[in-house]
Protein backbone atom coordinates (compact mmCIF):
# COMPACT_ATOMS: atom_id res chain seq x y z
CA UNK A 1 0.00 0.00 0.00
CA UNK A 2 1.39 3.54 -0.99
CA UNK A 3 0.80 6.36 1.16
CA UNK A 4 -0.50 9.69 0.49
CA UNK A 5 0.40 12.98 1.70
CA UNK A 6 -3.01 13.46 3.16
CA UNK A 7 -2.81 13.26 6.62
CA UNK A 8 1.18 14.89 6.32
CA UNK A 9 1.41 16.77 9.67
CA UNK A 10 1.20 20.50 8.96
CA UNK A 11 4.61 21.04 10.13
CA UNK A 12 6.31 17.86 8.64
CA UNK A 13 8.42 19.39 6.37
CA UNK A 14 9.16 22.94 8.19
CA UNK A 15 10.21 20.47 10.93
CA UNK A 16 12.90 18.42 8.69
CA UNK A 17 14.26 21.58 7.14
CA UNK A 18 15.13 22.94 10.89
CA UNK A 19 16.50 19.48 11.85
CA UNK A 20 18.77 19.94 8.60
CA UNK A 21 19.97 23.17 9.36
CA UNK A 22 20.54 22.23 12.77
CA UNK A 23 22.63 19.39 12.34
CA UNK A 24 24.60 21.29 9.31
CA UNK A 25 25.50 23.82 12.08
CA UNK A 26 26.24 21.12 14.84
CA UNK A 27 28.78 18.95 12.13
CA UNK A 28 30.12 22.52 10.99
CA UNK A 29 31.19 23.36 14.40
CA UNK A 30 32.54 19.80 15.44
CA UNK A 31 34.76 20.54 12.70
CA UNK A 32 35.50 23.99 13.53
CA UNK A 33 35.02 25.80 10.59
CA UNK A 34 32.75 29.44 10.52
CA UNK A 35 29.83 30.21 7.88
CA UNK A 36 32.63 32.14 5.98
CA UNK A 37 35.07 29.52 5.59
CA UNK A 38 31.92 27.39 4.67
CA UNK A 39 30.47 30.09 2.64
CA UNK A 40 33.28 30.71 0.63
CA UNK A 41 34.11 26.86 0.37
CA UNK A 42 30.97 26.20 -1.37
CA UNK A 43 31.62 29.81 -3.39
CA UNK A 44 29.91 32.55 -1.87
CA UNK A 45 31.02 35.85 -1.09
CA UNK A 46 28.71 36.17 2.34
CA UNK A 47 26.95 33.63 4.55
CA UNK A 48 23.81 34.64 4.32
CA UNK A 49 23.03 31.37 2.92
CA UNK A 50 24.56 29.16 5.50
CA UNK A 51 23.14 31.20 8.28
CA UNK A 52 19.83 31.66 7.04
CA UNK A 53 19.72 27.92 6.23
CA UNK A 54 20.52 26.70 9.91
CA UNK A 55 18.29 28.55 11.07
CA UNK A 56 15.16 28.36 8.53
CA UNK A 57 15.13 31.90 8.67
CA UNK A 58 12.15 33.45 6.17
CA UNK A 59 11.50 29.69 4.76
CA UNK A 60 15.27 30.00 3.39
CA UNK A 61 16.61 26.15 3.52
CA UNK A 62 18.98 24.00 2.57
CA UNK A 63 18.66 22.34 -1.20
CA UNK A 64 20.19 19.15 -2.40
CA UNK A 65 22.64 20.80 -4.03
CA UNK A 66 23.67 22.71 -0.90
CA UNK A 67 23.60 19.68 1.09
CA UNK A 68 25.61 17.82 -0.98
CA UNK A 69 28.43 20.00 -1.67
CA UNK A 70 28.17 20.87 2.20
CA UNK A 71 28.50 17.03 2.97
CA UNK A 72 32.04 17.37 0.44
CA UNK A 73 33.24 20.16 2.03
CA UNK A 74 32.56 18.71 5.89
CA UNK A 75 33.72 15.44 4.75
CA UNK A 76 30.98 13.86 6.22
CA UNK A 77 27.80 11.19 4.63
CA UNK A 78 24.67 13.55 3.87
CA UNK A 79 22.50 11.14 5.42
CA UNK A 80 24.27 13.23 8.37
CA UNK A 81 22.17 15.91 8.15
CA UNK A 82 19.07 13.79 8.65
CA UNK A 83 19.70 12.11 11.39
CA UNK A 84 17.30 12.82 14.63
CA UNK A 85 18.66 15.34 17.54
């Protein structure tokens, strides 16, 4: 049997993207590297995206392209990011 995305709780997915940006910011630190040094890793000029993203600030998350090039540049698996706090 397939499930639908009826009875999705309201807050399912606002709920994974802040457990995502959470655990980005809790490897990130274990490895001791700033949103800047991640930031310009991943080649941006500020860290508005890294910041924003860890926090879910305005809806701004995390995509699958962020994730995985974050995942590179922490040297750690993506599935990482996904694991329960």
């Amino acid at each position: 049997m397939i499930k639908d995305c009826e009875n999705l709780p309201d807050n399912y997915i606002e709920n994974m993207h802040k457990l995502v940006g959470t655990n980005v910011k809790r490897l990130r630190e274990e490895k001791n590297i700033s949103q800047l040094k991640l930031s310009q890793a991943m080649g941006y000029k500020s860290v508005s995206t890294i910041s924003c993203g860890e926090i879910y600030l305005n809806n701004i998350h995390f995509n699958i392209e962020h994730l995985a090039k974050i995942a590179y540049i922490l040297d750690v698996d993506i599935c990482e990011f996904f694991k329960p706090i």
